[in-house]
C-alpha atoms as a PDB file:
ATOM      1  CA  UNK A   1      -6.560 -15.431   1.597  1.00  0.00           C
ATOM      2  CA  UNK A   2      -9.943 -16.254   3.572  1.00  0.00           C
ATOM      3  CA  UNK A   3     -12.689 -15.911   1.426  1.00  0.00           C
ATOM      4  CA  UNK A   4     -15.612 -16.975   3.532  1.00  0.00           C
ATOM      5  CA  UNK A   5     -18.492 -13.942   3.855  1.00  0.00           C
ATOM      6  CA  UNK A   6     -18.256 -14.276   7.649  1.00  0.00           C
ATOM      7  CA  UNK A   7     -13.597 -13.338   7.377  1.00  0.00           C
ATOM      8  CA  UNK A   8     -15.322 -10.528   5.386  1.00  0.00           C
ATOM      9  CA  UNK A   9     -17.121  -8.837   8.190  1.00  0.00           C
ATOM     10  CA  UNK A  10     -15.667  -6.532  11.546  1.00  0.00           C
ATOM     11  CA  UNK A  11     -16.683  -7.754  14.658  1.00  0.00           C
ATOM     12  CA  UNK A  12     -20.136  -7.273  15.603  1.00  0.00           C
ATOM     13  CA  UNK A  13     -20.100  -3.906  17.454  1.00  0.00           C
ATOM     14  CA  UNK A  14     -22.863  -5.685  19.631  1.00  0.00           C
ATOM     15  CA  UNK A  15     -20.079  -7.597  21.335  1.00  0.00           C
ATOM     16  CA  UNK A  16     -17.195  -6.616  23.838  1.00  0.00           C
ATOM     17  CA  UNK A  17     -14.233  -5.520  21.217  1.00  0.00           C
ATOM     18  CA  UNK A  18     -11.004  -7.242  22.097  1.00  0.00           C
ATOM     19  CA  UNK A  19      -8.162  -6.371  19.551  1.00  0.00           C
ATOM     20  CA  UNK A  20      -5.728  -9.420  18.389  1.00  0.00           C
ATOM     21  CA  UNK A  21      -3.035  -9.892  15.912  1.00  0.00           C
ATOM     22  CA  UNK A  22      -5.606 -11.917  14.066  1.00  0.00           C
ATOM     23  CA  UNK A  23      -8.087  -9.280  13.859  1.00  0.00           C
ATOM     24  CA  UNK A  24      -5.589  -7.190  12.480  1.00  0.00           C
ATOM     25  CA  UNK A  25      -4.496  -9.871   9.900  1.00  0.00           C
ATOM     26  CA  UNK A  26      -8.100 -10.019   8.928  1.00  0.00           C
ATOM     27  CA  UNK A  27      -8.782  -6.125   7.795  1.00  0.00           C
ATOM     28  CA  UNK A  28      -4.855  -6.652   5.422  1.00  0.00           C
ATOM     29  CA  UNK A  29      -6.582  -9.594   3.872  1.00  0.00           C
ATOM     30  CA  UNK A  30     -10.268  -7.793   3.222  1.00  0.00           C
ATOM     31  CA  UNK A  31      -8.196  -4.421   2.198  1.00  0.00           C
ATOM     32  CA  UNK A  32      -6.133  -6.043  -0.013  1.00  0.00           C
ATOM     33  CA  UNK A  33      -8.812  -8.283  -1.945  1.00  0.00           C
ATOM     34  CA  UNK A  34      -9.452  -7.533  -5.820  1.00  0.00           C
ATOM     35  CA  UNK A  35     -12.823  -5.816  -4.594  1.00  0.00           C
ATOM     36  CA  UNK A  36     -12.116  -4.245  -1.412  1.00  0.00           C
ATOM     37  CA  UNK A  37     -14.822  -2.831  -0.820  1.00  0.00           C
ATOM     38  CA  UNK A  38     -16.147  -4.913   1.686  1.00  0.00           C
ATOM     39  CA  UNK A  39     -13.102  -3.636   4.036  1.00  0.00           C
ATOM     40  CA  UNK A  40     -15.552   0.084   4.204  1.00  0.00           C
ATOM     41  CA  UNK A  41     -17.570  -1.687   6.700  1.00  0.00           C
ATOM     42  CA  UNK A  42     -13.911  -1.852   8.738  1.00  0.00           C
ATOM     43  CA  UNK A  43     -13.234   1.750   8.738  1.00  0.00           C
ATOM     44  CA  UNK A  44     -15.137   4.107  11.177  1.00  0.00           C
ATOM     45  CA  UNK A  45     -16.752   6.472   8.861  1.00  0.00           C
ATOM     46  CA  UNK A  46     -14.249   9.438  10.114  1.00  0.00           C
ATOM     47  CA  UNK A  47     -10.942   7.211   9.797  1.00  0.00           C
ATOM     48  CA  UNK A  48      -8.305   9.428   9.084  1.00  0.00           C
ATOM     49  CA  UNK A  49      -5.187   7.494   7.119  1.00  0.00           C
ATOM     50  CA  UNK A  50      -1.846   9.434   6.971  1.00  0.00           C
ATOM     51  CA  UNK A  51       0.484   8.384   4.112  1.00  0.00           C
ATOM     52  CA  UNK A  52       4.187   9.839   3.766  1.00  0.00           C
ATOM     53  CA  UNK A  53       4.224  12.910   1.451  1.00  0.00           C
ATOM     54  CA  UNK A  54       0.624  12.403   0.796  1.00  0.00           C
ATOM     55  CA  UNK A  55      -2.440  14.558   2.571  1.00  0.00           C
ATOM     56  CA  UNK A  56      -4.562  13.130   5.057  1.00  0.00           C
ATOM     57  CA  UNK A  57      -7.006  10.549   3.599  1.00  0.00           C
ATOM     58  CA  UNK A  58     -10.540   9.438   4.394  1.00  0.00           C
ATOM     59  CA  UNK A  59     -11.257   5.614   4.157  1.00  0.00           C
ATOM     60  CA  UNK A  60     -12.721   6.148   0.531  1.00  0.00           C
ATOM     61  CA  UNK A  61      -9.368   7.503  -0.590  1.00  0.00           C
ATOM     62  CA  UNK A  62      -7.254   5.409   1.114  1.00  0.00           C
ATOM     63  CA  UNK A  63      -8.822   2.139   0.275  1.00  0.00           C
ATOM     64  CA  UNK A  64      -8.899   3.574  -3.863  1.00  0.00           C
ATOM     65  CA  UNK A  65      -4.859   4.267  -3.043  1.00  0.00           C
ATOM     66  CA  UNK A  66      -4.355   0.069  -2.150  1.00  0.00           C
ATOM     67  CA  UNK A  67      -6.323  -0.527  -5.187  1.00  0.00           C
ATOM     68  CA  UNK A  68      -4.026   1.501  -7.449  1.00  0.00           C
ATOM     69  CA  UNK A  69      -0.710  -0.459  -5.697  1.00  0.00           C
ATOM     70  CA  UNK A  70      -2.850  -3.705  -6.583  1.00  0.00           C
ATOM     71  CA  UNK A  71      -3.120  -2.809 -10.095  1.00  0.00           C
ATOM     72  CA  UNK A  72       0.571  -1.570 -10.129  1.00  0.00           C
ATOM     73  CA  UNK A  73       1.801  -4.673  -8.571  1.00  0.00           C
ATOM     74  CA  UNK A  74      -0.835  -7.265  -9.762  1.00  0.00           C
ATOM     75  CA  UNK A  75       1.298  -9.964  -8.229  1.00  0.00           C
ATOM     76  CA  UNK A  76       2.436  -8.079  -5.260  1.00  0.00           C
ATOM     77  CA  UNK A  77       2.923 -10.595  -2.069  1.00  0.00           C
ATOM     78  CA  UNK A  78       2.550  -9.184   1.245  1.00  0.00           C
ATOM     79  CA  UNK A  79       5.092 -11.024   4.080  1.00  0.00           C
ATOM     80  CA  UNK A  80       3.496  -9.538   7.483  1.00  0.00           C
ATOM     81  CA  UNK A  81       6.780 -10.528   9.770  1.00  0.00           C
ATOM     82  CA  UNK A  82       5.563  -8.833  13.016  1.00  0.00           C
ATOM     83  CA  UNK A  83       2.095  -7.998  14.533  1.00  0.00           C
ATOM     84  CA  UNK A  84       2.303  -6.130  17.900  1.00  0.00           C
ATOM     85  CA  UNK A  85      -0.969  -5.708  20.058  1.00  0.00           C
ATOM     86  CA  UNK A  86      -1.558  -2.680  22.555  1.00  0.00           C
ATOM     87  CA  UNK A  87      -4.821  -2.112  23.366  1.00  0.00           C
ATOM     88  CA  UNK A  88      -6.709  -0.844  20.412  1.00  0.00           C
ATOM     89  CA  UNK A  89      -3.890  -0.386  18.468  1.00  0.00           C
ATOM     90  CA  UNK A  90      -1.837  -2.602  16.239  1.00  0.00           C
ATOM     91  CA  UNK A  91       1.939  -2.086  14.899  1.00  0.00           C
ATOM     92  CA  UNK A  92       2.536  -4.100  11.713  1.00  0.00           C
ATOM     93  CA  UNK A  93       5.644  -4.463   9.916  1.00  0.00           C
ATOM     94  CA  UNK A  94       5.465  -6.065   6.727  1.00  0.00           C
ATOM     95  CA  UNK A  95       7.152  -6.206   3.170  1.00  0.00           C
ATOM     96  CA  UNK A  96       5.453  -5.909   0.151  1.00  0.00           C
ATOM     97  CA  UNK A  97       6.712  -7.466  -3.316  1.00  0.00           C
ATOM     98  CA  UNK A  98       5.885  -7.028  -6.635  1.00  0.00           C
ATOM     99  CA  UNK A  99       6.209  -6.191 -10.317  1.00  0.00           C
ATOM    100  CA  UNK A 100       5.269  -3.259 -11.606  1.00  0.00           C
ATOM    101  CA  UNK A 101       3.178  -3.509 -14.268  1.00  0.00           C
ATOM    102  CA  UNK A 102       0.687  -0.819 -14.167  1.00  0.00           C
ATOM    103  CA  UNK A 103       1.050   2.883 -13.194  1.00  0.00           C
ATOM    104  CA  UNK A 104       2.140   3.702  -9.710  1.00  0.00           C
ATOM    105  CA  UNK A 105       1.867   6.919  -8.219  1.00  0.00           C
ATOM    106  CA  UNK A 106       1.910   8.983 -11.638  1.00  0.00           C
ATOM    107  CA  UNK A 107       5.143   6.464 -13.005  1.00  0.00           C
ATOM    108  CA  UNK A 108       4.423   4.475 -16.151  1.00  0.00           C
ATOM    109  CA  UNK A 109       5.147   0.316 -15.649  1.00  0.00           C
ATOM    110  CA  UNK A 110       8.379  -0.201 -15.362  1.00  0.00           C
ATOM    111  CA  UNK A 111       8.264  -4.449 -15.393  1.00  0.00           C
ATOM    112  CA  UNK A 112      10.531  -4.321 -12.541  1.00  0.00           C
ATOM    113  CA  UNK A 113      10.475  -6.679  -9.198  1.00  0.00           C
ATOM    114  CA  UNK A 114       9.815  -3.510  -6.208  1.00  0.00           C
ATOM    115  CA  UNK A 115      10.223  -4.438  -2.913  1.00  0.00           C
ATOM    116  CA  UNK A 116       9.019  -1.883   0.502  1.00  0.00           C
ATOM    117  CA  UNK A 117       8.930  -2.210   4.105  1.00  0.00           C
ATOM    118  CA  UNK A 118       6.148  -0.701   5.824  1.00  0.00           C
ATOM    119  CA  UNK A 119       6.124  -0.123   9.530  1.00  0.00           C
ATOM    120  CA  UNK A 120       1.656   0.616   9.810  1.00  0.00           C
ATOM    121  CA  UNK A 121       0.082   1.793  13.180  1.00  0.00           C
ATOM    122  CA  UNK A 122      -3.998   1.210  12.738  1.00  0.00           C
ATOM    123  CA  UNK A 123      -5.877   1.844  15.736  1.00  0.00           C
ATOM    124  CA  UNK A 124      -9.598   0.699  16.216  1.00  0.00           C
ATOM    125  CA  UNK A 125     -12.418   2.216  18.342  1.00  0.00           C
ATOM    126  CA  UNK A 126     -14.259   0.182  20.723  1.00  0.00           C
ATOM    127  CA  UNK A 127     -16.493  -1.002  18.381  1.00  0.00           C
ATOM    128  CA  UNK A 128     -13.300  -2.993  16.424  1.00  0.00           C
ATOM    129  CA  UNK A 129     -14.238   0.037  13.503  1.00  0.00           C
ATOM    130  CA  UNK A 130     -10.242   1.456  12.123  1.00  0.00           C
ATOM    131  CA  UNK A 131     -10.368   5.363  13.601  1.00  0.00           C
ATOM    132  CA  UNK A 132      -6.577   5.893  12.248  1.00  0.00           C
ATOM    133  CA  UNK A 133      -4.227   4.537  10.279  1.00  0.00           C
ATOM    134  CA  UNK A 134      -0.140   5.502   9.799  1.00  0.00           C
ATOM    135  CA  UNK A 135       2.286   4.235   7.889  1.00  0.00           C
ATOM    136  CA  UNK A 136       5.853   4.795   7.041  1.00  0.00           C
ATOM    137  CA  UNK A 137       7.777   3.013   4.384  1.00  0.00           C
ATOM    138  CA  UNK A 138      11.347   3.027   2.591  1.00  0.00           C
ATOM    139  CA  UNK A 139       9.925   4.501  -0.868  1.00  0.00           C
ATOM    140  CA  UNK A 140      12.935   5.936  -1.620  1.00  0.00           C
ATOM    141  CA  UNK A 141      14.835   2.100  -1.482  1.00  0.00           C
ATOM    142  CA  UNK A 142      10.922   1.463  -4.230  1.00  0.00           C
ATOM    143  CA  UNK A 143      11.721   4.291  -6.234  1.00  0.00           C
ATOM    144  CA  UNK A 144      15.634   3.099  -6.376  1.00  0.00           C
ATOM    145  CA  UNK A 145      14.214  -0.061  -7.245  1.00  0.00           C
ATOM    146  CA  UNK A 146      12.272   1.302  -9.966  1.00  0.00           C
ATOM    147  CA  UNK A 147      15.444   3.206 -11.262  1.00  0.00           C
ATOM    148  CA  UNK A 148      13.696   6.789 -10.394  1.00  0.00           C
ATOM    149  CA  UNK A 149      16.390   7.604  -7.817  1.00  0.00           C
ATOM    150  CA  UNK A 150      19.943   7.051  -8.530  1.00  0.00           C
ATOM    151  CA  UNK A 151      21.575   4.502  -6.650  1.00  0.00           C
ATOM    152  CA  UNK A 152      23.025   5.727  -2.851  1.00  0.00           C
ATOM    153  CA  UNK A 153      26.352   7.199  -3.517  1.00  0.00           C
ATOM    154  CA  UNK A 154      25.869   8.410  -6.826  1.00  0.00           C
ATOM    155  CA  UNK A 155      28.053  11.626  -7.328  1.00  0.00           C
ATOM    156  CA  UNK A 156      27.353  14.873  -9.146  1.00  0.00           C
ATOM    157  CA  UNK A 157      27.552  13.851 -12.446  1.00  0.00           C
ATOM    158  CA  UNK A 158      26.268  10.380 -12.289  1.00  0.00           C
ATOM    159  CA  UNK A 159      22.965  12.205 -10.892  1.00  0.00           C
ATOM    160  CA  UNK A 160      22.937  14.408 -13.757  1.00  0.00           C
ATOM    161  CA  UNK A 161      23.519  11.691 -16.227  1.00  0.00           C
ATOM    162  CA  UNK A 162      20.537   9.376 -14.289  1.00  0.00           C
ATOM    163  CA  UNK A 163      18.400  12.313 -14.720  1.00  0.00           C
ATOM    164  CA  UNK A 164      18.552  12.573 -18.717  1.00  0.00           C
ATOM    165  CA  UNK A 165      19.007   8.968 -19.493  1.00  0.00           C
ATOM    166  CA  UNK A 166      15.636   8.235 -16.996  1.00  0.00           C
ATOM    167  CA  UNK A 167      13.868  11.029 -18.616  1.00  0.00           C
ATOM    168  CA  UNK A 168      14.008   9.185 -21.834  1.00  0.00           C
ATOM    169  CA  UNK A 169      13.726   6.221 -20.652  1.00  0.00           C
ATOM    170  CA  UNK A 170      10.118   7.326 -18.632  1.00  0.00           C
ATOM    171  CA  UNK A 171       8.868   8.864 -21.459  1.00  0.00           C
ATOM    172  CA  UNK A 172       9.406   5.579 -23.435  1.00  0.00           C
ATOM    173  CA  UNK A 173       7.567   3.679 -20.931  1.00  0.00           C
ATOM    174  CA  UNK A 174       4.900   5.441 -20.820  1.00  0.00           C
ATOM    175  CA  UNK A 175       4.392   6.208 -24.314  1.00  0.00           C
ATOM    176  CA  UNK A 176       4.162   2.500 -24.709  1.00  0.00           C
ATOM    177  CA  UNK A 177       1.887   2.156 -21.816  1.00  0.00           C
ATOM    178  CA  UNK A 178      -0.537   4.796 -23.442  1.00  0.00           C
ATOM    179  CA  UNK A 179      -0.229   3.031 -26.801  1.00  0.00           C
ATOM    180  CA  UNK A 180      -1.217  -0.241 -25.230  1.00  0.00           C
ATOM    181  CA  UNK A 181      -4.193   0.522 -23.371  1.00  0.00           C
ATOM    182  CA  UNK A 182      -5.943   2.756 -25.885  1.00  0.00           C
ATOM    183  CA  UNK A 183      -6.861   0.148 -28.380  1.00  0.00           C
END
């Protein structure tokens, strides 16, 4: 990742804004540092970030929402595969891969290796500032991954079965998790 101070900062909104895939490239890297929060300067101040099942979010909240996936997936590796430029806005497609090893989205660590697509729209305002952000990804292949959801095909009672058996097996993990980060 670039860690110059200059890679940190959004074009200078004193200069003509020209979106490019390397622009784009540029916000994932500063949004998914271990202290993001130089990537606030890249969000307009009323960015709007849409999330599947999740309410609308400002820049605060989304930005604290890619630190909680960093801390799930400390190791998590992000393969951007396509970058498509139209204008002022930017269609990613990536993959991102990790273990689980912290909380994610209310589910104790599981250790496991999780792997998503994410198809992300951001668009940027002339001053090269994120106004919106979209994204849709497979989390129902993550949380299949994570053993959450039963495999595809699963009948009747092999649902009901994967239901009790990951019940228990939830609560154990996150007893454990609870034990080990209270001392």
């Amino acid at each position: 990742m670039t860690t110059t101070l200059d890679a940190l900062k959004p074009h200078d909104a004193a200069e003509k804004f020209t979106l490019t895939p390397e622009y784009a490239l540029r916000l994932n890297e500063v949004s998914f540092m271990q202290d993001n929060s130089p990537a606030l300067e890249w969000f307009d101040p009323d960015c709007l970030c849409y999330l599947p099942g999740r309410p609308v979010m400002d820049r605060h909240t989304f930005l604290d929402t890619v630190t909680m996936v960093m801390n799930a997936k400390p190791d998590v590796v992000v393969d951007m595969k396509d970058i498509f430029v139209d204008g002022n806005t930017a269609a990613v497609y990536a993959t991102f891969t990790g273990h689980q090893t912290g909380p994610l989205l209310g589910i104790p660590p599981t250790g496991k290796k999780v792997s998503i697509t994410e198809l992300g729209t951001v668009t940027f305002n002339d001053s090269g500032r994120v106004v919106e952000f979209r994204q849709e990804a497979d989390y129902l292949g993550m949380l299949t991954q994570m053993g959450i959801v039963p495999p595809l095909g699963t009948g009747p009672v092999g649902q009901i079965t994967h239901a009790l058996r990951n019940a228990v097996r939830l609560y154990r993990l996150d007893r454990k998790y609870r034990r080990a980060t209270s001392s």
